[in-house]
PDB file of N, CA and C in Angstrom:
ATOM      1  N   UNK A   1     121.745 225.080 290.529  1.00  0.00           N
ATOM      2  CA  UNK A   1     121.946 224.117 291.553  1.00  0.00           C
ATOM      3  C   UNK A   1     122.571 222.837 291.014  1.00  0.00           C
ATOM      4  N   UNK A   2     121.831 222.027 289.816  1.00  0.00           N
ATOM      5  CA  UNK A   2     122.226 220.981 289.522  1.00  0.00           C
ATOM      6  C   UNK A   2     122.899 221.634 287.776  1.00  0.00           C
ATOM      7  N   UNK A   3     124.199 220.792 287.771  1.00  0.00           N
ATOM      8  CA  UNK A   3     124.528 221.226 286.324  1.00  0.00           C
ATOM      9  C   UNK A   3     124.611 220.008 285.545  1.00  0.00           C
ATOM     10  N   UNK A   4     124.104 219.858 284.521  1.00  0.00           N
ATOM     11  CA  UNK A   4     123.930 218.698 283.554  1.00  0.00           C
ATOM     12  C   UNK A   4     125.049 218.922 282.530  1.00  0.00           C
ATOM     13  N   UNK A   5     125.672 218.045 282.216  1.00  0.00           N
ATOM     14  CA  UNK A   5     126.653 218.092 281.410  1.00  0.00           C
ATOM     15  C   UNK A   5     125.891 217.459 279.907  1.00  0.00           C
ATOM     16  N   UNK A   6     125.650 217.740 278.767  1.00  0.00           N
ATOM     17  CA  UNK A   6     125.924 217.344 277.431  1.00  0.00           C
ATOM     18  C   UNK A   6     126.500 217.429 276.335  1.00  0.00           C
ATOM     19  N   UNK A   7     126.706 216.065 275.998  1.00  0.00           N
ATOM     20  CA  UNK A   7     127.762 215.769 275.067  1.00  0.00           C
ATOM     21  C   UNK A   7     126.962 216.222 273.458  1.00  0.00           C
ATOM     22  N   UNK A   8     127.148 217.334 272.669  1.00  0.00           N
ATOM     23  CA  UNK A   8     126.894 217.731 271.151  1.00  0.00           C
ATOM     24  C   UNK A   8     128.481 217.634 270.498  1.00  0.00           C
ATOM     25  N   UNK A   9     128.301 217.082 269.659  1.00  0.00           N
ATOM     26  CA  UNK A   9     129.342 217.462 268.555  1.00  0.00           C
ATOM     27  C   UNK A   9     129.769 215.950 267.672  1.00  0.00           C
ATOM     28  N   UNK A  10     130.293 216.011 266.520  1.00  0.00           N
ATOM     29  CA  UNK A  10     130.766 215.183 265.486  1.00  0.00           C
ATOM     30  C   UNK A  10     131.057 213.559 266.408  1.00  0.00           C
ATOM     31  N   UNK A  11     131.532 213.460 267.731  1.00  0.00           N
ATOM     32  CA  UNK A  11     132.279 212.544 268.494  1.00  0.00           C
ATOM     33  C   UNK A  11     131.088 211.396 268.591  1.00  0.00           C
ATOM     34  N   UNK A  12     130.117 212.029 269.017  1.00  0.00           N
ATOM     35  CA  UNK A  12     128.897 210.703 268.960  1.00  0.00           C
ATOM     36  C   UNK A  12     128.390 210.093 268.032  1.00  0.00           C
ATOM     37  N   UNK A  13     128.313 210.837 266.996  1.00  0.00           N
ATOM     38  CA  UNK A  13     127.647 210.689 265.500  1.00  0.00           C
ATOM     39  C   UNK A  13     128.432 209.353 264.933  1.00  0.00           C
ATOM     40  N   UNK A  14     129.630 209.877 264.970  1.00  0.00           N
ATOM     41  CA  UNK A  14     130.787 209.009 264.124  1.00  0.00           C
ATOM     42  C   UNK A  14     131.304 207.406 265.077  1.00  0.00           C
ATOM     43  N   UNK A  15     130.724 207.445 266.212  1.00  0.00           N
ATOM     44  CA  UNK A  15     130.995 206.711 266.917  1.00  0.00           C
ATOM     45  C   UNK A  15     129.923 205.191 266.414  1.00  0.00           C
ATOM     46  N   UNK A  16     128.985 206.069 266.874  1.00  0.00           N
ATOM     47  CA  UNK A  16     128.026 204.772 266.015  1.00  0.00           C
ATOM     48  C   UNK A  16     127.689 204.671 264.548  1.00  0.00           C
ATOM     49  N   UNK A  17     128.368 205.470 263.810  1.00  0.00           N
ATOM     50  CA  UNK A  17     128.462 204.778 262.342  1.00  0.00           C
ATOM     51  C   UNK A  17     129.365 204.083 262.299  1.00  0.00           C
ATOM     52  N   UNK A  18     130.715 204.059 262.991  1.00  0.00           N
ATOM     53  CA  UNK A  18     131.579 203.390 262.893  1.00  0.00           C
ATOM     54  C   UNK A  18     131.663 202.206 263.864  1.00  0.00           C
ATOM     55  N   UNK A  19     130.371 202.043 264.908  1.00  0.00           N
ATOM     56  CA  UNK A  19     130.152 200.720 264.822  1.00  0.00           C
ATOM     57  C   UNK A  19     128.988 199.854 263.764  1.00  0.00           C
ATOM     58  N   UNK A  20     128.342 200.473 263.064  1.00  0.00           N
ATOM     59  CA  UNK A  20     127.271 200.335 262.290  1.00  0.00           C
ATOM     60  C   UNK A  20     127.877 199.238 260.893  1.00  0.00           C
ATOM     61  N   UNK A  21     129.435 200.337 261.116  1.00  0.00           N
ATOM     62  CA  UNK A  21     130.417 200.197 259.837  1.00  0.00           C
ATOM     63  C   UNK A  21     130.832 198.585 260.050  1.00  0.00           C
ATOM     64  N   UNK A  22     130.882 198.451 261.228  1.00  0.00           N
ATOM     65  CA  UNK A  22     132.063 197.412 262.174  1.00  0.00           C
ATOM     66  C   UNK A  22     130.704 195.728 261.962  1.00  0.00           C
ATOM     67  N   UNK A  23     129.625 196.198 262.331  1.00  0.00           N
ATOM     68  CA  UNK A  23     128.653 195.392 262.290  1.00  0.00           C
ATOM     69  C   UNK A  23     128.318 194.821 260.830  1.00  0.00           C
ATOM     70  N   UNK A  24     128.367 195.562 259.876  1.00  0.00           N
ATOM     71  CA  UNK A  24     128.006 195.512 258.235  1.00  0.00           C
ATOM     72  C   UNK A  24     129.003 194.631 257.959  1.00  0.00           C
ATOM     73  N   UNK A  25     130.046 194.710 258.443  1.00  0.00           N
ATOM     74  CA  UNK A  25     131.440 194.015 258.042  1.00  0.00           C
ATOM     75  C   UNK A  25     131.396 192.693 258.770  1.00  0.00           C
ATOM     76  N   UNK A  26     130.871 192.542 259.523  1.00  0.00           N
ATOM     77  CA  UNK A  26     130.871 191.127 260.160  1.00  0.00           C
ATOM     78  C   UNK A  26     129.561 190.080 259.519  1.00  0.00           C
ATOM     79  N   UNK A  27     128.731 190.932 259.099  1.00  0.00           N
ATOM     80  CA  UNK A  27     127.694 190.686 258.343  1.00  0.00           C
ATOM     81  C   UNK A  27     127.966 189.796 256.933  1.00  0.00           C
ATOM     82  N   UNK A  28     128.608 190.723 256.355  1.00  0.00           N
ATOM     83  CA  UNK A  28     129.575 190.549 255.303  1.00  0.00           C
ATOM     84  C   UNK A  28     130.599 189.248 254.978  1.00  0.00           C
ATOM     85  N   UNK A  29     131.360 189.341 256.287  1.00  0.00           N
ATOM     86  CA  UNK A  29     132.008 188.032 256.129  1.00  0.00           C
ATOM     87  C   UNK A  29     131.118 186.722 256.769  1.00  0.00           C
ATOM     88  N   UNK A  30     130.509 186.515 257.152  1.00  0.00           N
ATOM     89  CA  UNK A  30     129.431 185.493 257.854  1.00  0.00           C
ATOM     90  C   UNK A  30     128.503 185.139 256.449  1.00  0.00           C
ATOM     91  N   UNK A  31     128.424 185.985 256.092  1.00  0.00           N
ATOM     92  CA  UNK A  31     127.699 185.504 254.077  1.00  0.00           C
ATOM     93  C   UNK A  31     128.719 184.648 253.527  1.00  0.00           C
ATOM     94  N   UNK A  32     129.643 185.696 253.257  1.00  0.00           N
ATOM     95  CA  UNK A  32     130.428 185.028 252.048  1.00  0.00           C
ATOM     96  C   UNK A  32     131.902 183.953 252.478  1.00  0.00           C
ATOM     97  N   UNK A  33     131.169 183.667 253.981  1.00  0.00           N
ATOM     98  CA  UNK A  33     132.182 182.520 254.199  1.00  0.00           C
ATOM     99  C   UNK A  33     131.551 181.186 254.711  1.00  0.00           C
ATOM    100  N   UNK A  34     130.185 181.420 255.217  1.00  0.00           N
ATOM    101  CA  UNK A  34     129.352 180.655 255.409  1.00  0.00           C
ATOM    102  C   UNK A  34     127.964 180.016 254.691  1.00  0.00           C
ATOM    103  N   UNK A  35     127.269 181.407 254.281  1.00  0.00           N
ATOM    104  CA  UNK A  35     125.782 181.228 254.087  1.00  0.00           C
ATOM    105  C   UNK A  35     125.726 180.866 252.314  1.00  0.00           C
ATOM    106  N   UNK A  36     127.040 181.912 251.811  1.00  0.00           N
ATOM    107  CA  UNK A  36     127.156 181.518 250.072  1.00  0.00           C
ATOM    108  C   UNK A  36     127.451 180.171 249.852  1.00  0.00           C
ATOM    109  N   UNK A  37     128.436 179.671 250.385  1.00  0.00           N
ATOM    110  CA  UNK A  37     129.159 178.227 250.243  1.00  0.00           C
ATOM    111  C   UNK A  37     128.125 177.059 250.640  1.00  0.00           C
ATOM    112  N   UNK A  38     126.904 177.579 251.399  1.00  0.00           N
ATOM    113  CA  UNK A  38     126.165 176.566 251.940  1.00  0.00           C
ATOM    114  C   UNK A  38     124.947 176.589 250.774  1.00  0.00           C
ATOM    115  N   UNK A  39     124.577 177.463 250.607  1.00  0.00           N
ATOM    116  CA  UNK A  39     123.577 177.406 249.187  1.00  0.00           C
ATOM    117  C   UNK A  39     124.073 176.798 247.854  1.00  0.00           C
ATOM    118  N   UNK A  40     125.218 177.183 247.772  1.00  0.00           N
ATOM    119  CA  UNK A  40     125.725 176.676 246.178  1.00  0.00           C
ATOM    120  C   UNK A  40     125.879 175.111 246.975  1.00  0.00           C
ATOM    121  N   UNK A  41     126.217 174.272 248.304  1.00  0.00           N
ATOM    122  CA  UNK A  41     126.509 173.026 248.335  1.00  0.00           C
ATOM    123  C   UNK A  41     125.312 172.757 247.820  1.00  0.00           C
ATOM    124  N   UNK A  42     124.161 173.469 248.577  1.00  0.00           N
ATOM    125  CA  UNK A  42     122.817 172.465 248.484  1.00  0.00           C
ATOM    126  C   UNK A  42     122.492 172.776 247.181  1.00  0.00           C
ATOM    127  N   UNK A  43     122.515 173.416 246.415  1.00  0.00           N
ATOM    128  CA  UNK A  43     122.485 173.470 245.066  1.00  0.00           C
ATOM    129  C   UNK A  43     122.683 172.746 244.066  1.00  0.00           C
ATOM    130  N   UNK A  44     123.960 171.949 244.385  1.00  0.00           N
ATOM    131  CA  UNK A  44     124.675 171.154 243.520  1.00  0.00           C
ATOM    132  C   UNK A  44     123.644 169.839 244.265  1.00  0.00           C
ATOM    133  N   UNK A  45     123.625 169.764 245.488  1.00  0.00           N
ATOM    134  CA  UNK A  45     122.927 168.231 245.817  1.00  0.00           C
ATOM    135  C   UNK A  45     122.025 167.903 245.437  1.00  0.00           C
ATOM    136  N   UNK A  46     121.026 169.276 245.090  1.00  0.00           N
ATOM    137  CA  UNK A  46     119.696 169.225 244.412  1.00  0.00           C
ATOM    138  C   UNK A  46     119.969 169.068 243.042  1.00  0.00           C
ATOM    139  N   UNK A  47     121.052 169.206 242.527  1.00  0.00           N
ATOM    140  CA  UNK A  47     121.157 169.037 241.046  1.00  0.00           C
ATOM    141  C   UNK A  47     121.666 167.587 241.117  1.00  0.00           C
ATOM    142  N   UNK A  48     122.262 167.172 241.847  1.00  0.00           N
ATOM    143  CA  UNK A  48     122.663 166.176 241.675  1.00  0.00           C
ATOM    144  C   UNK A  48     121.962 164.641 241.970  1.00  0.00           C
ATOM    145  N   UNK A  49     120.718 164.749 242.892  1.00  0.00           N
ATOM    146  CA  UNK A  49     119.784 164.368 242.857  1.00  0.00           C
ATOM    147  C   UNK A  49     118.547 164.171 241.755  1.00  0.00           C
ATOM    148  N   UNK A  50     118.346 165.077 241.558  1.00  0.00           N
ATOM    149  CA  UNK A  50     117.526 165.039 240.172  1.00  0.00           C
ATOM    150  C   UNK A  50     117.875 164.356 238.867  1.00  0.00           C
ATOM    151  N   UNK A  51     119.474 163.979 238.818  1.00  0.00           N
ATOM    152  CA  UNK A  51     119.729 163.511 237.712  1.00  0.00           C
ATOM    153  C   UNK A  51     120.473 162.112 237.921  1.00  0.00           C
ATOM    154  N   UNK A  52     119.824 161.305 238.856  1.00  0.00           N
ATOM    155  CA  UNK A  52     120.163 160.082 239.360  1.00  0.00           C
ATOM    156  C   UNK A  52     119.416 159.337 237.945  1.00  0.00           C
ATOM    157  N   UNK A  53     119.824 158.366 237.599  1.00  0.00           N
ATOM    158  CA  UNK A  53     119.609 157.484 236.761  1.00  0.00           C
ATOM    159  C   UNK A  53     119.727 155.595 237.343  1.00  0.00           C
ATOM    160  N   UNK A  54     118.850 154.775 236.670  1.00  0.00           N
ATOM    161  CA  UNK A  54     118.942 153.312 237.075  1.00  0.00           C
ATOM    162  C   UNK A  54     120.415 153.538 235.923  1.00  0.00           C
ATOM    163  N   UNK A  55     121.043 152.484 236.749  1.00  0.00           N
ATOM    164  CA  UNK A  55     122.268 151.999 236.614  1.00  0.00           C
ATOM    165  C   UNK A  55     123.445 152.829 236.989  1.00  0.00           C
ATOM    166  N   UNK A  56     123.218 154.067 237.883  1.00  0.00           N
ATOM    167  CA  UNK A  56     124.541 155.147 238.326  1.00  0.00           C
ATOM    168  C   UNK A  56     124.971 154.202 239.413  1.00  0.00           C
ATOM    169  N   UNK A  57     126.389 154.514 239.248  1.00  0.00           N
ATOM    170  CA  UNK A  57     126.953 153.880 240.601  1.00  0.00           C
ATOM    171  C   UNK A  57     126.963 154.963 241.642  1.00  0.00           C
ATOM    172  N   UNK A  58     126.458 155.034 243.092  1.00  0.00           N
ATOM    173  CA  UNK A  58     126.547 155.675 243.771  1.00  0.00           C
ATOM    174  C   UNK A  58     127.495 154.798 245.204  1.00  0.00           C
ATOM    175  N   UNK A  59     127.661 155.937 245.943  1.00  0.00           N
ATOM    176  CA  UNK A  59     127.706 155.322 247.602  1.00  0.00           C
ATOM    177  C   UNK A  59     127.127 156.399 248.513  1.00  0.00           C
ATOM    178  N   UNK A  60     126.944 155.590 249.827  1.00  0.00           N
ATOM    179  CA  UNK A  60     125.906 156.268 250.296  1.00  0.00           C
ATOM    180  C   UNK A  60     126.996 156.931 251.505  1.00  0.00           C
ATOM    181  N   UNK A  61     125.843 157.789 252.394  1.00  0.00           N
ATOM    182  CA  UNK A  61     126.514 158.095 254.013  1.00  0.00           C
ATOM    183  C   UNK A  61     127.113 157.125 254.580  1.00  0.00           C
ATOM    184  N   UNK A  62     126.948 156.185 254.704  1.00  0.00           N
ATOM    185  CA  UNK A  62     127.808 155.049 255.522  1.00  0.00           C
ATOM    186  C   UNK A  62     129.059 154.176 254.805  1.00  0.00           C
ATOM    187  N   UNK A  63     129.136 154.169 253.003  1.00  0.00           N
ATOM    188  CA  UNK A  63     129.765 153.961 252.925  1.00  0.00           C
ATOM    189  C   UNK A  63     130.003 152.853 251.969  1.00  0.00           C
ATOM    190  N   UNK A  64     128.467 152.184 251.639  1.00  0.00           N
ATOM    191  CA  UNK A  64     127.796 151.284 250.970  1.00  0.00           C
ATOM    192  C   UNK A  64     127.867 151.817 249.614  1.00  0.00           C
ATOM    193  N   UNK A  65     128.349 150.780 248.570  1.00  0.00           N
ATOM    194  CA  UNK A  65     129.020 150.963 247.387  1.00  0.00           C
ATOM    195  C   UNK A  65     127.732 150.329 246.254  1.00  0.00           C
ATOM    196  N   UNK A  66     126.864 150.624 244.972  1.00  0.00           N
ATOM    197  CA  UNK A  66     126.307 149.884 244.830  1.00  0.00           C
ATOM    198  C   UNK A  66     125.847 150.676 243.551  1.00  0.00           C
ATOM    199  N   UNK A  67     124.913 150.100 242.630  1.00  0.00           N
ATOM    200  CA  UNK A  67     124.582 150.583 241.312  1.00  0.00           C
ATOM    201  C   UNK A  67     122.748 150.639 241.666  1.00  0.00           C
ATOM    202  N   UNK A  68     122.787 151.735 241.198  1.00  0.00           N
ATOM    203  CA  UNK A  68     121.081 152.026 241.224  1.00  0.00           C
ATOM    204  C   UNK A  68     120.034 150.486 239.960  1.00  0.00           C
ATOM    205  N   UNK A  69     118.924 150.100 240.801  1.00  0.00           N
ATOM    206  CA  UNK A  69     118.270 149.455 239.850  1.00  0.00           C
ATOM    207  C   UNK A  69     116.600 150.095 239.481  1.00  0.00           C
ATOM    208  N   UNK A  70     116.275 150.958 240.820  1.00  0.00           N
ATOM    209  CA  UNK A  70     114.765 151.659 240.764  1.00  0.00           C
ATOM    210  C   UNK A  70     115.349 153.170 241.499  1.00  0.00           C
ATOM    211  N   UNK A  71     114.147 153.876 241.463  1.00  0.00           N
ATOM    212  CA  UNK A  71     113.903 154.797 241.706  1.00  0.00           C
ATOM    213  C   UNK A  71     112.691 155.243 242.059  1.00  0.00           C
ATOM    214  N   UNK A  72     112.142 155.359 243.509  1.00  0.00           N
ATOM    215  CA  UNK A  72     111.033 155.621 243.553  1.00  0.00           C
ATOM    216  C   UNK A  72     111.116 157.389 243.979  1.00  0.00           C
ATOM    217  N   UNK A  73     110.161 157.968 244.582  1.00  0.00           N
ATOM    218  CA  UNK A  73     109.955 159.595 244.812  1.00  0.00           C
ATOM    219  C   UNK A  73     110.955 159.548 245.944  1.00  0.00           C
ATOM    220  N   UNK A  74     111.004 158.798 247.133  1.00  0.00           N
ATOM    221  CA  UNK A  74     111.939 159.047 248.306  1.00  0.00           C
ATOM    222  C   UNK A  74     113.099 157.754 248.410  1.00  0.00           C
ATOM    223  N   UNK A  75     112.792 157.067 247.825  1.00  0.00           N
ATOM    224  CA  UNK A  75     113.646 156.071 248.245  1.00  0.00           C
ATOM    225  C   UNK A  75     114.344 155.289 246.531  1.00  0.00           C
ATOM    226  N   UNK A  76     115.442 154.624 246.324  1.00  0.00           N
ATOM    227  CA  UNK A  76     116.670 153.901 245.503  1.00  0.00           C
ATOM    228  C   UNK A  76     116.378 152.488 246.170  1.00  0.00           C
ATOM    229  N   UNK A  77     116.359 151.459 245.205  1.00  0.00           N
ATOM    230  CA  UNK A  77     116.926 149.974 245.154  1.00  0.00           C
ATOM    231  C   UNK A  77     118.261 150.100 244.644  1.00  0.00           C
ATOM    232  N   UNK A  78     119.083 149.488 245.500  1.00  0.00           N
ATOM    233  CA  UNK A  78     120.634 149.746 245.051  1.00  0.00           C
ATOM    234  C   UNK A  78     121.324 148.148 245.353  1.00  0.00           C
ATOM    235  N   UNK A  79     121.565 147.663 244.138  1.00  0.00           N
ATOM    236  CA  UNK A  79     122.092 146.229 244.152  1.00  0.00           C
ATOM    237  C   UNK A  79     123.588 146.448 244.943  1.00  0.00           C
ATOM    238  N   UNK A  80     123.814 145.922 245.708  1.00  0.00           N
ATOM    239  CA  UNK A  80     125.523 145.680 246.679  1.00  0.00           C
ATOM    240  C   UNK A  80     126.116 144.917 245.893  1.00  0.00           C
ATOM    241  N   UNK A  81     125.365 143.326 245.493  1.00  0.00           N
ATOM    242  CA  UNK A  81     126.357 142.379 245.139  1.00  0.00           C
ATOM    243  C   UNK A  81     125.090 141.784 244.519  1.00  0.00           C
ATOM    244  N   UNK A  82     125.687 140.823 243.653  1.00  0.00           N
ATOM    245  CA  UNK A  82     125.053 140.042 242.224  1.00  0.00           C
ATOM    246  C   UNK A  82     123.671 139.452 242.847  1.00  0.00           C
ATOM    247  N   UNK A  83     123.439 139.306 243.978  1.00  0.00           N
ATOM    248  CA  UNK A  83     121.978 138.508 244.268  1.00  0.00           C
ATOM    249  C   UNK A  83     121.651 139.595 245.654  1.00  0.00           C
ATOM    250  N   UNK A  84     121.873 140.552 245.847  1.00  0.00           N
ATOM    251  CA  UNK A  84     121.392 141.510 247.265  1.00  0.00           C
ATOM    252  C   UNK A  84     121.238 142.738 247.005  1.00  0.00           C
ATOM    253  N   UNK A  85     119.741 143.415 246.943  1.00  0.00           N
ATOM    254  CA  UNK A  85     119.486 144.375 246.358  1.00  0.00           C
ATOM    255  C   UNK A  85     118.900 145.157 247.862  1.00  0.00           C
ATOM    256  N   UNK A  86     119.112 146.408 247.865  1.00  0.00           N
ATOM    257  CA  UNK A  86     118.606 147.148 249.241  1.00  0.00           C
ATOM    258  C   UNK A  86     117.546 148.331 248.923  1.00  0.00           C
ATOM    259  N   UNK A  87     116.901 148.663 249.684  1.00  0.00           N
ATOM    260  CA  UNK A  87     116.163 150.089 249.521  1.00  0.00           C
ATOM    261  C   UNK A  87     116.590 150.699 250.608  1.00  0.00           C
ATOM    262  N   UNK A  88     116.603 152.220 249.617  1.00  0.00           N
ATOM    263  CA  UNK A  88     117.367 153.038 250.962  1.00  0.00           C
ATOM    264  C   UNK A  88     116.470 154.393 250.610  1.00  0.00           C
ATOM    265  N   UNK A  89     117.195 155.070 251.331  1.00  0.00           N
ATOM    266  CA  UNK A  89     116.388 156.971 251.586  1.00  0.00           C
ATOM    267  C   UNK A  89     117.144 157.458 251.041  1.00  0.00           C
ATOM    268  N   UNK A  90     116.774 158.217 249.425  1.00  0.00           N
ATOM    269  CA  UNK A  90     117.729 159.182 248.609  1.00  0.00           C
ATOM    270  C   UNK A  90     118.535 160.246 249.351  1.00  0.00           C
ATOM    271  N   UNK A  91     117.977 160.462 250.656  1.00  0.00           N
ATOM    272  CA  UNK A  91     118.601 161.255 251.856  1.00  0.00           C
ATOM    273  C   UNK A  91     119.694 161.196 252.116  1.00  0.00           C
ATOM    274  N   UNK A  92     120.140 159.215 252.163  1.00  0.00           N
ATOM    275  CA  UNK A  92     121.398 158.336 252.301  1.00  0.00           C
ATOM    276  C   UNK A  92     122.399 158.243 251.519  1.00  0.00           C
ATOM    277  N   UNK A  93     122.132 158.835 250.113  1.00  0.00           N
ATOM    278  CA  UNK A  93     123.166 159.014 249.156  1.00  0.00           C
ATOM    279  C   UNK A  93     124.178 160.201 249.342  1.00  0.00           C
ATOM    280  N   UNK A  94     125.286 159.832 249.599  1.00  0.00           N
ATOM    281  CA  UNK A  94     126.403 160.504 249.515  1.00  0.00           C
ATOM    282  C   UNK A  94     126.871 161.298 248.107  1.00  0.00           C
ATOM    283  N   UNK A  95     127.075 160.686 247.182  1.00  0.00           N
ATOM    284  CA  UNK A  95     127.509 160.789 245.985  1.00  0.00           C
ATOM    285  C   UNK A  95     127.177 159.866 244.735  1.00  0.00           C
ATOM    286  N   UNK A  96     127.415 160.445 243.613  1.00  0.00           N
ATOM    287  CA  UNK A  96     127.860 159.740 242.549  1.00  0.00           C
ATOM    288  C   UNK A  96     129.298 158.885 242.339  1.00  0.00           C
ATOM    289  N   UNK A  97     129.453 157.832 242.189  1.00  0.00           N
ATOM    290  CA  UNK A  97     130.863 157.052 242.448  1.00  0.00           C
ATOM    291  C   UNK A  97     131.541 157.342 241.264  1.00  0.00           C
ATOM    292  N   UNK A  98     132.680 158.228 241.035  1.00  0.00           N
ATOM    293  CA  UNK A  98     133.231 158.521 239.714  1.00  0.00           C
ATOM    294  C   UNK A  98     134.489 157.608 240.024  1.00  0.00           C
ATOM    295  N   UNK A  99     135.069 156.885 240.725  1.00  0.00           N
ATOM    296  CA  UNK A  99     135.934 156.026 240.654  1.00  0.00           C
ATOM    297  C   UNK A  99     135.516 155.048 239.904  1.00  0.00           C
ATOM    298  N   UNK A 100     134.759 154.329 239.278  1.00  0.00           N
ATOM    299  CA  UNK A 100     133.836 152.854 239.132  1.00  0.00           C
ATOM    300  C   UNK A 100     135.313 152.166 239.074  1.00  0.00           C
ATOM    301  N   UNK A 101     134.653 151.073 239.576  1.00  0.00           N
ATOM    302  CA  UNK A 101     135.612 149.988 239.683  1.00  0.00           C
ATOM    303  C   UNK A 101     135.838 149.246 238.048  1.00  0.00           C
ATOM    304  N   UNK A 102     136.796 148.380 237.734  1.00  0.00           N
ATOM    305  CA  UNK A 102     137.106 148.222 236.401  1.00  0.00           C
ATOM    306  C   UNK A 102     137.566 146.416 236.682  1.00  0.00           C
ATOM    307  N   UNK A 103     137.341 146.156 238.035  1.00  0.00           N
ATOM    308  CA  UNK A 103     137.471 144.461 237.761  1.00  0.00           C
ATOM    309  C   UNK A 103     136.183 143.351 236.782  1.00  0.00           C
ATOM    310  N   UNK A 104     137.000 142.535 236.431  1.00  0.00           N
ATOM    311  CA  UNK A 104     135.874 141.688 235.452  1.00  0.00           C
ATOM    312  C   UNK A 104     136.047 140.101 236.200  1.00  0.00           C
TER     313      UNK A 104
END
């Protein structure tokens, strides 16, 4: 009365390995274009943090130019100018300043 049609053979099998295939590959590039590059950044920030020293010249997120004088667990005293010293959030540090300035 009723006839059921089913599908057996190689056509289904290969269908979803070869989206399995298609998925692994998107997997793949979403690592090694996103998730690798983001570990080695924070990597280096954590290294680069740890080896802050009084007297590094840094600048921060905003842009603020200044030489380390303390160091506490979360927070830098960072002199701006000859009599104005700031505390900030090691959070706020941008970089190490490898330009240093060379006026006297």
């Amino acid at each position: 009365m009723f006839a059921f049609a089913t599908t057996t053979g190689a056509g289904g099998a290969g269908g979803s390995m070869i989206t399995i295939g298609y998925i692994l590959f998107i997997v793949a590039i979403f690592y090694f274009l996103l998730i690798r590059p983001q570990k080695k950044q924070k990597k280096e920030r954590n290294d680069m943090m740890s080896k802050l020293a009084v007297g590094d010249e840094i600048y921060t997120a905003g842009g603020i130019l200044g030489t380390i004088t303390r160091i506490k667990e979360h927070t830098v005293w960072l002199r701006i100018s000859e009599k104005c010293e700031i505390e900030l959030l090691k959070s706020s540090i941008g970089g190490i300043n490898s330009n240093k300035s060379t006026e006297e």
